[in-house]
N, C-alpha and C. Protein backbone atom coordinates (compact mmCIF):
# COMPACT_ATOMS: atom_id res chain seq x y z
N UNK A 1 -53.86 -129.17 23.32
CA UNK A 1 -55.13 -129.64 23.80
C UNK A 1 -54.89 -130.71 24.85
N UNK A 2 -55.35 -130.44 25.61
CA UNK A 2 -55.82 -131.79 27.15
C UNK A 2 -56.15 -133.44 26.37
N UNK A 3 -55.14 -134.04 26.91
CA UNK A 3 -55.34 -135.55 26.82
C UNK A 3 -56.53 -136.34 27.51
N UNK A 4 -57.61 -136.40 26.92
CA UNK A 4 -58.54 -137.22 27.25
C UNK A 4 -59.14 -137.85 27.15
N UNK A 5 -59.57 -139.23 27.49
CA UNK A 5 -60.01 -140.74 26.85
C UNK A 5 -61.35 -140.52 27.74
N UNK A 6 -62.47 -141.65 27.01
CA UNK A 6 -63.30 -142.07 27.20
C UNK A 6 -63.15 -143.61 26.20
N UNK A 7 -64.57 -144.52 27.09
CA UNK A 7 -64.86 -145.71 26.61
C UNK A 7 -65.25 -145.14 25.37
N UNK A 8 -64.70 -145.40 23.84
CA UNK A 8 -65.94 -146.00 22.61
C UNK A 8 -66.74 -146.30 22.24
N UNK A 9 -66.58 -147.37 23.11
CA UNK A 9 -67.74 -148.86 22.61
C UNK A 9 -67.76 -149.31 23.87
N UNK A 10 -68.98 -148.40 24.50
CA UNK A 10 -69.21 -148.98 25.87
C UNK A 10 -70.13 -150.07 26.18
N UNK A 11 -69.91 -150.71 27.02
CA UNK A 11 -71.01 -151.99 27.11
C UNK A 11 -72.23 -151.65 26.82
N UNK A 12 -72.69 -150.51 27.27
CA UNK A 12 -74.38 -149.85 27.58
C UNK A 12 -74.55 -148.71 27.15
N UNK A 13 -75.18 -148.30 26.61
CA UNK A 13 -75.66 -146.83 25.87
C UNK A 13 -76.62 -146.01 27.55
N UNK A 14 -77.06 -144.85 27.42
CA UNK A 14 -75.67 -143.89 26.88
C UNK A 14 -74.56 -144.29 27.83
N UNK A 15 -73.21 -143.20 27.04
CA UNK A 15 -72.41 -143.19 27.48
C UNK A 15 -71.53 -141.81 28.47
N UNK A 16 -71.26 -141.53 28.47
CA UNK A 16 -70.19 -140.38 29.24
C UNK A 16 -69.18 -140.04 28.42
N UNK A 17 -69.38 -138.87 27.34
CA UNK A 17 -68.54 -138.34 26.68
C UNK A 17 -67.74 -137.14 26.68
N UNK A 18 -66.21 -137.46 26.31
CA UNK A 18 -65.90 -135.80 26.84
C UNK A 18 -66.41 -134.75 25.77
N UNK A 19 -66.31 -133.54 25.91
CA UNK A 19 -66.53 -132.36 25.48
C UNK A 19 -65.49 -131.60 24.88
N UNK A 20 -65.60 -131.11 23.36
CA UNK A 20 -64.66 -130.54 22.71
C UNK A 20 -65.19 -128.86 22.79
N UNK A 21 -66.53 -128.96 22.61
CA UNK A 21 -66.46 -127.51 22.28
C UNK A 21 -68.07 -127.24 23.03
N UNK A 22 -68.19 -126.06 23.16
CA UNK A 22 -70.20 -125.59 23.58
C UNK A 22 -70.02 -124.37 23.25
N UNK A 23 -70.91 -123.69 22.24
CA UNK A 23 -70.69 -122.91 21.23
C UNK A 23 -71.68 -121.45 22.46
N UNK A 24 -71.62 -120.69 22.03
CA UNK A 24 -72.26 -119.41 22.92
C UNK A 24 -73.53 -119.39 22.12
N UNK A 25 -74.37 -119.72 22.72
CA UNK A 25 -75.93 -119.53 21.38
C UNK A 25 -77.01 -119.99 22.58
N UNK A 26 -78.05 -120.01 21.89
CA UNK A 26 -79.24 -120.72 22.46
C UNK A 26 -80.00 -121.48 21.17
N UNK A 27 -80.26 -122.60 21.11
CA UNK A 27 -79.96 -123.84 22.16
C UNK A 27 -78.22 -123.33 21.91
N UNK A 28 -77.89 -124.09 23.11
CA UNK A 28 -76.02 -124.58 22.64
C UNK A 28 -76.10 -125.54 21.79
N UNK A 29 -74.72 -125.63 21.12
CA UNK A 29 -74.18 -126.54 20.28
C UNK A 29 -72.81 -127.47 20.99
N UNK A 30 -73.26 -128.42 21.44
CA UNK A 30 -72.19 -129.05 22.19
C UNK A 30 -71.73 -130.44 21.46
N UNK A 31 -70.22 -129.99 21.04
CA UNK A 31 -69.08 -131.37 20.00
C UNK A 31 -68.59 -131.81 20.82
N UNK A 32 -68.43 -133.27 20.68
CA UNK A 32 -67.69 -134.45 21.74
C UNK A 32 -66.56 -134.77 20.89
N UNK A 33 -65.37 -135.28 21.40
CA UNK A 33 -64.37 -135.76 21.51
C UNK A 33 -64.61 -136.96 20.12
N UNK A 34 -65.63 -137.68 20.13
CA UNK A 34 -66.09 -139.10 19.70
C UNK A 34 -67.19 -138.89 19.19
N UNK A 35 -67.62 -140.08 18.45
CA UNK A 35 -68.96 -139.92 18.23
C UNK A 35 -70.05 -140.26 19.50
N UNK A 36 -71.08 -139.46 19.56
CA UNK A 36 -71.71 -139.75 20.88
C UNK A 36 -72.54 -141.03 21.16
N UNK A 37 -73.52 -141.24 19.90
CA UNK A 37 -74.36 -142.79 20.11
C UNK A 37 -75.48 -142.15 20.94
N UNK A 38 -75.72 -141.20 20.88
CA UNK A 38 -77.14 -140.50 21.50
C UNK A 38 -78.40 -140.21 21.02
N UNK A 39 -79.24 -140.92 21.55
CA UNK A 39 -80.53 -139.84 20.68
C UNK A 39 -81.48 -138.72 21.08
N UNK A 40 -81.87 -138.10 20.31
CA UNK A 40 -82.71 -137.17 20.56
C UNK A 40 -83.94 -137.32 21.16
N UNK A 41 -83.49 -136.17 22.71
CA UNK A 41 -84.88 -136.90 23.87
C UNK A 41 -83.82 -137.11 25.00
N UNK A 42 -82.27 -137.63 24.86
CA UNK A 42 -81.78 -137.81 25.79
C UNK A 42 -81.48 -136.34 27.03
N UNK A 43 -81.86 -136.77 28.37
CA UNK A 43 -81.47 -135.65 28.85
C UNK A 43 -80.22 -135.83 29.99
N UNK A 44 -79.24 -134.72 29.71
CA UNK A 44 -77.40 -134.65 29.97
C UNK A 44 -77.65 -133.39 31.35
N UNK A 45 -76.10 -134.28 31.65
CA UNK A 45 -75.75 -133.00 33.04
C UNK A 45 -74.42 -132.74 32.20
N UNK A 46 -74.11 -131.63 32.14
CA UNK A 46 -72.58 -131.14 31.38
C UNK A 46 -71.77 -130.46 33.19
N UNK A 47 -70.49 -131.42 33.03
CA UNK A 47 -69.59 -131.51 34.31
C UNK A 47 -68.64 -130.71 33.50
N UNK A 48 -67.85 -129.21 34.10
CA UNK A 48 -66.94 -128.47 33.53
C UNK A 48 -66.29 -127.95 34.60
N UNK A 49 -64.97 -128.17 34.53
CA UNK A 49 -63.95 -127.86 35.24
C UNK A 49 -63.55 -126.67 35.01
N UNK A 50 -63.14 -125.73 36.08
CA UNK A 50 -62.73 -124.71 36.21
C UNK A 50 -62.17 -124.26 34.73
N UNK A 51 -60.76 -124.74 34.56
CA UNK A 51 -59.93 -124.86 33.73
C UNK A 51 -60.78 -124.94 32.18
N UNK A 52 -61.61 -125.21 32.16
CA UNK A 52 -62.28 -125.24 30.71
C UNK A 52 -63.22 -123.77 30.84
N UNK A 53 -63.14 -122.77 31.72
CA UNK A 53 -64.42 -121.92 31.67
C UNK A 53 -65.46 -122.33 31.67
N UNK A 54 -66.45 -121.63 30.66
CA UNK A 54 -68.02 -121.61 31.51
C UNK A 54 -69.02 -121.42 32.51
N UNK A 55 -68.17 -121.78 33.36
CA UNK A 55 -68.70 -122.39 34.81
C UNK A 55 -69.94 -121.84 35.04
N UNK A 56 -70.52 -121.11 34.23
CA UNK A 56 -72.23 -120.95 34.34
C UNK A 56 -72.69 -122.27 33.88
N UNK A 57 -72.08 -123.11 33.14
CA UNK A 57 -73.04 -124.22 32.53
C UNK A 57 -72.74 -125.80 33.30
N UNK A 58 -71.65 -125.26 34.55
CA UNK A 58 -71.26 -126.43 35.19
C UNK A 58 -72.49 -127.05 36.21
N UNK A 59 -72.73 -128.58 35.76
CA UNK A 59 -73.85 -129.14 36.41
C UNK A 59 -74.97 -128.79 36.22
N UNK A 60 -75.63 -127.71 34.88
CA UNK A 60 -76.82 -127.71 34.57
C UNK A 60 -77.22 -129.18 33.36
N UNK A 61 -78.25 -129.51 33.43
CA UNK A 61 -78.84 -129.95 32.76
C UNK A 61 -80.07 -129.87 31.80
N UNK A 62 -79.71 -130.80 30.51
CA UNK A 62 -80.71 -130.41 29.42
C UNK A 62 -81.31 -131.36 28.59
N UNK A 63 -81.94 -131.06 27.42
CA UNK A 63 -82.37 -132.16 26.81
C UNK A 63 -81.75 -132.32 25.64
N UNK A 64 -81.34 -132.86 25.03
CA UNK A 64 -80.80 -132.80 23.64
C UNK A 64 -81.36 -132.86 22.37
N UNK A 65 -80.82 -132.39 21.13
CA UNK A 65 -81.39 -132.81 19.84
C UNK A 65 -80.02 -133.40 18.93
N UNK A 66 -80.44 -134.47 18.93
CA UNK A 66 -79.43 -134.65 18.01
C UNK A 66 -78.67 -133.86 16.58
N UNK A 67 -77.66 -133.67 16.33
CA UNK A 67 -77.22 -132.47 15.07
C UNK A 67 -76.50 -133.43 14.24
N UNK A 68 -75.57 -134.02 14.56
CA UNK A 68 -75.03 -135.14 14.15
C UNK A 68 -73.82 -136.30 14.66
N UNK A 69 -73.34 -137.07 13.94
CA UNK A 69 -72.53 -137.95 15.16
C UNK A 69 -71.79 -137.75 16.49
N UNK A 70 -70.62 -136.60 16.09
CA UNK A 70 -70.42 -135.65 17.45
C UNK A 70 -70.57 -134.95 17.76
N UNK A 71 -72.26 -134.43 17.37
CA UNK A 71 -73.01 -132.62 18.07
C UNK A 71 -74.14 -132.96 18.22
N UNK A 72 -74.91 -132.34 19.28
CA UNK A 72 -75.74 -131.77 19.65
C UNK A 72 -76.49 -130.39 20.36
N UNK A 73 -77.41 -130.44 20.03
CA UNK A 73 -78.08 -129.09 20.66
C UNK A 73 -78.38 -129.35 21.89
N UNK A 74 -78.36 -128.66 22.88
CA UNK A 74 -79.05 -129.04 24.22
C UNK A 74 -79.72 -126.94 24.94
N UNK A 75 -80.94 -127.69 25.15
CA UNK A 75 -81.66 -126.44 25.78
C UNK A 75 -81.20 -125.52 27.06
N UNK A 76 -80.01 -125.27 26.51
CA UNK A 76 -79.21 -124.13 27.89
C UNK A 76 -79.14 -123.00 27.01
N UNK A 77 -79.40 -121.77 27.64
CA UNK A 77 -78.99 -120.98 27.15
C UNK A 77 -77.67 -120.20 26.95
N UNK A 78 -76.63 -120.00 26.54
CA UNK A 78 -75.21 -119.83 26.48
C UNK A 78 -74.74 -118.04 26.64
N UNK A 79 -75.92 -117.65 25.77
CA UNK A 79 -75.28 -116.33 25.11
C UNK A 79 -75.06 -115.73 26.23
N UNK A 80 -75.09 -115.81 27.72
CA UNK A 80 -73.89 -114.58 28.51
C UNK A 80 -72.96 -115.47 29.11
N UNK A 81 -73.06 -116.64 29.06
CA UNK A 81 -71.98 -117.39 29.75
C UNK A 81 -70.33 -117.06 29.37
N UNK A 82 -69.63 -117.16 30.14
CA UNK A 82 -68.09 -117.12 29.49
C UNK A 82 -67.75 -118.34 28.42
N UNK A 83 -66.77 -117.87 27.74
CA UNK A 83 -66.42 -119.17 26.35
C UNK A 83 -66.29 -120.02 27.06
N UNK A 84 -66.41 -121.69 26.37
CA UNK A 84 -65.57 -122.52 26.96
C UNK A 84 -63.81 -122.88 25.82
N UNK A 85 -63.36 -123.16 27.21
CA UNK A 85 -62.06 -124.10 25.98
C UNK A 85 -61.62 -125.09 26.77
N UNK A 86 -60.94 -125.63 25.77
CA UNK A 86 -59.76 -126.83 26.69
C UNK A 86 -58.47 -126.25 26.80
N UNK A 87 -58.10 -126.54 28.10
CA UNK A 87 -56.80 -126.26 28.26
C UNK A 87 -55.48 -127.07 28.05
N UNK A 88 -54.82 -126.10 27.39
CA UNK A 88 -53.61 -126.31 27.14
C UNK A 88 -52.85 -127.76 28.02
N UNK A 89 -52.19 -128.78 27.51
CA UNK A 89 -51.64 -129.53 28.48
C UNK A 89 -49.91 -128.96 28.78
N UNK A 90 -49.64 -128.32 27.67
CA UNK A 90 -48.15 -127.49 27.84
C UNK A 90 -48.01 -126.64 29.29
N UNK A 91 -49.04 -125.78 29.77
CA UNK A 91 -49.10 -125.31 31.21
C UNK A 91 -48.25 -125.86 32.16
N UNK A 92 -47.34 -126.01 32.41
CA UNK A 92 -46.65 -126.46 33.95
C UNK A 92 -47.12 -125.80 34.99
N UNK A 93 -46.64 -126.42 36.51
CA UNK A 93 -46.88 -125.90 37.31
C UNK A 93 -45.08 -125.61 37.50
N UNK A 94 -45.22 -124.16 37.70
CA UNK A 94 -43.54 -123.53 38.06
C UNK A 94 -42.99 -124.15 39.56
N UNK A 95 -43.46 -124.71 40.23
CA UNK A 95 -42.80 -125.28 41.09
C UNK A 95 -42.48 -126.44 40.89
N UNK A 96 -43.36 -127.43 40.48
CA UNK A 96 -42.62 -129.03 40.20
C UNK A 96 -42.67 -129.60 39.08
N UNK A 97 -42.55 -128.75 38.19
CA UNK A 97 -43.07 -128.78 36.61
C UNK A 97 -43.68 -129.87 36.04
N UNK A 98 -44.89 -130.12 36.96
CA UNK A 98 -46.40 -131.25 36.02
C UNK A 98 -47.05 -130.65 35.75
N UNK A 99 -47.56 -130.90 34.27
CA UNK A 99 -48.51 -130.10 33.39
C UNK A 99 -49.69 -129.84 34.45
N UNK A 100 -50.71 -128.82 34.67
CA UNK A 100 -51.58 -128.27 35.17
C UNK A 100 -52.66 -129.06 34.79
N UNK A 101 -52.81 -129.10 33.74
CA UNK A 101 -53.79 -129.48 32.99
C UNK A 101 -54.14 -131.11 32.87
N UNK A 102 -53.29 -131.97 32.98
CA UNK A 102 -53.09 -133.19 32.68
C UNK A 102 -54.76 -133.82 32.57
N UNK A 103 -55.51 -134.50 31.80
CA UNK A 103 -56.65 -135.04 32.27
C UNK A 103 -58.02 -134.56 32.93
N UNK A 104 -57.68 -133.06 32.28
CA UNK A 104 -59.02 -132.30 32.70
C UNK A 104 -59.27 -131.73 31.89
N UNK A 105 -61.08 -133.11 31.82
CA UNK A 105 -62.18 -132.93 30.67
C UNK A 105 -63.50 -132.37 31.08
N UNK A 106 -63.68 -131.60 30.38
CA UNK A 106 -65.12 -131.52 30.54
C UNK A 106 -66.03 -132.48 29.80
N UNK A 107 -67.17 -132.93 30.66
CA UNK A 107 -67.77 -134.48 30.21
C UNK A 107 -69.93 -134.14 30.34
N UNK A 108 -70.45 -135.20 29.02
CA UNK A 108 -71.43 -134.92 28.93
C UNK A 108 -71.91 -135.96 29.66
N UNK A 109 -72.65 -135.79 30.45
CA UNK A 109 -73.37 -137.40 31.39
C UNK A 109 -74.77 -137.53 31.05
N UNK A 110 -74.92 -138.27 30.42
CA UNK A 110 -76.65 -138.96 30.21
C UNK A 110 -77.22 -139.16 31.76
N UNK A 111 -78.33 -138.59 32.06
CA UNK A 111 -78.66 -139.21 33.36
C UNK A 111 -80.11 -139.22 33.23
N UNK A 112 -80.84 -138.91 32.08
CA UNK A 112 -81.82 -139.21 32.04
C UNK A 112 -83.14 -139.63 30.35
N UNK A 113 -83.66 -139.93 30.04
CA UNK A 113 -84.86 -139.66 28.59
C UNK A 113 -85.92 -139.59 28.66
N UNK A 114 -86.13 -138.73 27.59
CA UNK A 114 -87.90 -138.29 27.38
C UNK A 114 -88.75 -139.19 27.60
N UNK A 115 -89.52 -139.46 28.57
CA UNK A 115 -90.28 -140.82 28.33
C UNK A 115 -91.34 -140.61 27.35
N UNK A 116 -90.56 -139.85 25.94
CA UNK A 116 -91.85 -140.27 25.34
C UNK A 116 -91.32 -141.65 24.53
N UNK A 117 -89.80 -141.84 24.74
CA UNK A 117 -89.24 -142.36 23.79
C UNK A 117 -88.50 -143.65 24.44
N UNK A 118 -88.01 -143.28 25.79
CA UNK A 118 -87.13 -144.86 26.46
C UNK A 118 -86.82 -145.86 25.59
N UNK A 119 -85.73 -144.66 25.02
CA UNK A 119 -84.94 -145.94 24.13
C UNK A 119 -83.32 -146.76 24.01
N UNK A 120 -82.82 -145.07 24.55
CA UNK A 120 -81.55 -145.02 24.57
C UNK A 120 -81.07 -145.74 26.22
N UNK A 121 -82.06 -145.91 27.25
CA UNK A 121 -82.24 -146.69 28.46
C UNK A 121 -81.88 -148.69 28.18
N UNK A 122 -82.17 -148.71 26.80
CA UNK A 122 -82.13 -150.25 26.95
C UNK A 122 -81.22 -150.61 25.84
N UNK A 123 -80.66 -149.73 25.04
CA UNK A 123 -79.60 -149.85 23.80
C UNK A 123 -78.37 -150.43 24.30
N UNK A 124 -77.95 -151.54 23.99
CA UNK A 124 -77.37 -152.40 24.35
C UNK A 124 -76.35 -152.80 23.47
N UNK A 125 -74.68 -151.94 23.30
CA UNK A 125 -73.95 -151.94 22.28
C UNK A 125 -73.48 -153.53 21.81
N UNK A 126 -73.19 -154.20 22.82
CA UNK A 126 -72.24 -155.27 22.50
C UNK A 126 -73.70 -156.14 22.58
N UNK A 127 -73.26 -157.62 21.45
CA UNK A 127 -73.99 -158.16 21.48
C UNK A 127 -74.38 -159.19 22.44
């Protein structure tokens, strides 16, 4: 599996989390790396790199429901998209042998909320 960090305990909610898995369904089922700290209402752009597949779901955006600490549902539809995965970091490149893969995540970006709720806009981790 691909080595990839994100902040924890970021100063400011939401945050920018990577992506473990987005299941083929409608809604999707999308698992983060971490726990996310999201709530339901938040709406995400999902950023996916070649290398992870999908690429039907690269740069769409949705709304979420929360499922639990590191899942959510989000309103894309999946079922013809290609799988996603993470790639392998073992991959070399046969000419100068650096892993291919090194640091390529696919990542969930908060960029927007339901205004029925503007909550997760002012959640403020650290005290």
């Amino acid at each position: 599996m691909s080595t990839c960090y994100c902040e924890i305990r970021p100063d400011f909610q939401p945050a920018t989390r990577v992506i473990a898995t987005i299941s083929i369904s409608y809604p999707a089922i999308v698992t983060t790396t971490v726990d996310h700290l999201y709530v339901t209402g938040t709406i995400v752009r999902l950023e996916i790199p070649e290398a992870c597949g999908m690429q039907q779901a690269n740069n769409l955006t949705g709304t979420i429901t929360v499922a639990g600490a590191n899942s959510f549902t989000i309103d894309i539809d999946t079922r013809e998209f290609d799988p996603f995965f993470v790639p392998p970091d073992v991959n070399t490149d046969p000419i100068n042998g650096v892993p291919l893969y090194v640091n390529t995540c696919a990542l969930v970006i908060p960029i927007g909320e339901s205004n029925d709720i503007l909550t997760a806009a002012v959640q403020n981790v650290l005290p």
